[in-house]
C-alpha atoms as a PDB file:
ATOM      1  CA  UNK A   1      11.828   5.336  15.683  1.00  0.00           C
ATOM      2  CA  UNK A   2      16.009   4.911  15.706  1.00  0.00           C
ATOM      3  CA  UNK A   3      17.314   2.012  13.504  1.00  0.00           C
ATOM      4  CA  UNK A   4      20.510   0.270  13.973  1.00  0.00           C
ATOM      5  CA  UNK A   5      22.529   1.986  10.931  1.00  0.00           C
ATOM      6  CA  UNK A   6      19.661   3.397   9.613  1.00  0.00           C
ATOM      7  CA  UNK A   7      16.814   5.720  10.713  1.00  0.00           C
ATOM      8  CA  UNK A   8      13.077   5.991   8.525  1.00  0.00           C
ATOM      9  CA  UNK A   9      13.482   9.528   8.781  1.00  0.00           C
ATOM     10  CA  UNK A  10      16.184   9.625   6.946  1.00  0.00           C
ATOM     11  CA  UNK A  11      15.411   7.267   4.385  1.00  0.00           C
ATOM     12  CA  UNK A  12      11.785   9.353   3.782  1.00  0.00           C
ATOM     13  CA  UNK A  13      14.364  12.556   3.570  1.00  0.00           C
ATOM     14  CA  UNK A  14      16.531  10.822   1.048  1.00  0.00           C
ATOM     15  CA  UNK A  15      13.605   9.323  -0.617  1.00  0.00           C
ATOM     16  CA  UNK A  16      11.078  11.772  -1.006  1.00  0.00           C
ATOM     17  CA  UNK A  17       9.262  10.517  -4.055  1.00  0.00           C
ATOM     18  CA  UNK A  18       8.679   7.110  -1.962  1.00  0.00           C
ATOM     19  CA  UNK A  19       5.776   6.369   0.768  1.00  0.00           C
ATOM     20  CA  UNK A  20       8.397   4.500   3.284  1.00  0.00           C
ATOM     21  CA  UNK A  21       7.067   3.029   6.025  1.00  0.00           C
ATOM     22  CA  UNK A  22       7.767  -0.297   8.555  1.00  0.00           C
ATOM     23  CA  UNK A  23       4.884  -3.185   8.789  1.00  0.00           C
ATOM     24  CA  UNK A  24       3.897  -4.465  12.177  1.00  0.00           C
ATOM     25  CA  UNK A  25       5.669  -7.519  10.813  1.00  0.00           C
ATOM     26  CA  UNK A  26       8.748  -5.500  10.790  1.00  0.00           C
ATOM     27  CA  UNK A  27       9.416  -5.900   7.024  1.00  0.00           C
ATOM     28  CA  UNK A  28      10.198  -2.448   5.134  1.00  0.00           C
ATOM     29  CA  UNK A  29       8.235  -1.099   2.306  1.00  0.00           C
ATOM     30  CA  UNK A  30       7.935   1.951   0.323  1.00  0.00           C
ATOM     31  CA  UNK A  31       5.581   2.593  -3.261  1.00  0.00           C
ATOM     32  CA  UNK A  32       6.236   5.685  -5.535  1.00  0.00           C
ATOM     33  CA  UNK A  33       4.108   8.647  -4.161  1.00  0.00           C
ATOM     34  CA  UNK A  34       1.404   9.873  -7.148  1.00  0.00           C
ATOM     35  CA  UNK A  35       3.298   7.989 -10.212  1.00  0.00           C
ATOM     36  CA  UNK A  36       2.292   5.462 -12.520  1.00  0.00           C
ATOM     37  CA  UNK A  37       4.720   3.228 -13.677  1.00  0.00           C
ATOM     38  CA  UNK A  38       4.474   2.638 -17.508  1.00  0.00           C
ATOM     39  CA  UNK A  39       5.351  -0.890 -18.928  1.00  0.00           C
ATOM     40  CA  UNK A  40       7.949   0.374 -20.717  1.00  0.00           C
ATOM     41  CA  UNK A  41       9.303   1.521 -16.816  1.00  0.00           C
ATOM     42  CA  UNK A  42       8.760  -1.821 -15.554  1.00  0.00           C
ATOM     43  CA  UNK A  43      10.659  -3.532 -18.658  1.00  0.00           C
ATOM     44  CA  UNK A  44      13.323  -1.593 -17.950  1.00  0.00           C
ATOM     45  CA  UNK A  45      13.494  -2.565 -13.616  1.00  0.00           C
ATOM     46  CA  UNK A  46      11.348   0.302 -12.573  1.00  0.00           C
ATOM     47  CA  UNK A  47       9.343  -0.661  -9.337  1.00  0.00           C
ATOM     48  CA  UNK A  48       5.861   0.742  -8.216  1.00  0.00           C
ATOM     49  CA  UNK A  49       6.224  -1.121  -4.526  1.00  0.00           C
ATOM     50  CA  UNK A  50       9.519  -2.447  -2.964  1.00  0.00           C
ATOM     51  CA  UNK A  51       9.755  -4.433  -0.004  1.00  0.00           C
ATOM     52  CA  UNK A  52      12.546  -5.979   2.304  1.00  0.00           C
ATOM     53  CA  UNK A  53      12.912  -8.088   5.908  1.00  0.00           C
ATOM     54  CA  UNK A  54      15.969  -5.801   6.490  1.00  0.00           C
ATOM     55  CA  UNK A  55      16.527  -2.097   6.200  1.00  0.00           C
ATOM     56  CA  UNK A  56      20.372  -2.610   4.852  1.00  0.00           C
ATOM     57  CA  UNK A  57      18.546  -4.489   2.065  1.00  0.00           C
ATOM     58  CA  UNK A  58      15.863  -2.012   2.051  1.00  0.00           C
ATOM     59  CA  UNK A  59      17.805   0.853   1.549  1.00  0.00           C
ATOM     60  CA  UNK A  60      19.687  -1.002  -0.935  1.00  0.00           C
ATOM     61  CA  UNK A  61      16.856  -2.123  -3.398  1.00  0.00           C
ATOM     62  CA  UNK A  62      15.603   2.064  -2.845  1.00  0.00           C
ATOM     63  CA  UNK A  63      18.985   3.568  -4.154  1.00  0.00           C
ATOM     64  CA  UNK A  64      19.131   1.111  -7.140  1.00  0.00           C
ATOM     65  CA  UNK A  65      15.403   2.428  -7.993  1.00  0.00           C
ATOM     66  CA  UNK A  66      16.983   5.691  -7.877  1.00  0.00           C
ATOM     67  CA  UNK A  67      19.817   4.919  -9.900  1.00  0.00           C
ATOM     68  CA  UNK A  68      17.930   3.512 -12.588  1.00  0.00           C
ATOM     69  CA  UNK A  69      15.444   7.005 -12.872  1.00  0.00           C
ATOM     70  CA  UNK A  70      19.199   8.716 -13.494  1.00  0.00           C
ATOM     71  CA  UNK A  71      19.818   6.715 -16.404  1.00  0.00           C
ATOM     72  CA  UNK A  72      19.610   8.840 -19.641  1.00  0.00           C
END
């Protein structure tokens, strides 16, 4: 399925550690593919599930998960 700007295909290629995937609804989700988030993870912003009602915020709140696992 195309998006405008955006296409899940993509986003699953850029995001492979994520389970991406559009509700009936038409709100976005994706949750972390075989990892456990420790609380020491979720102090620091990581996310087991994210979810938006638009894939430019979507792919948003997915890079800045990524950007935090970078961090040293």
């Amino acid at each position: 399925m195309a998006l405008p700007g955006h296409d899940l295909d993509r986003l699953r290629a850029a995001y492979p550690a994520w389970s991406i995937f559009r509700s009936d609804g038409g709100a976005y989700y994706a949750s972390r593919r075989a990892a456990r988030l420790s609380d020491e993870q979720i102090d620091a912003g990581f996310q087991q599930t994210v979810g938006a009602d638009d894939v430019e915020s979507f792919a948003l709140l997915l890079q800045a998960q990524n950007e935090l696992g970078m961090r040293p």
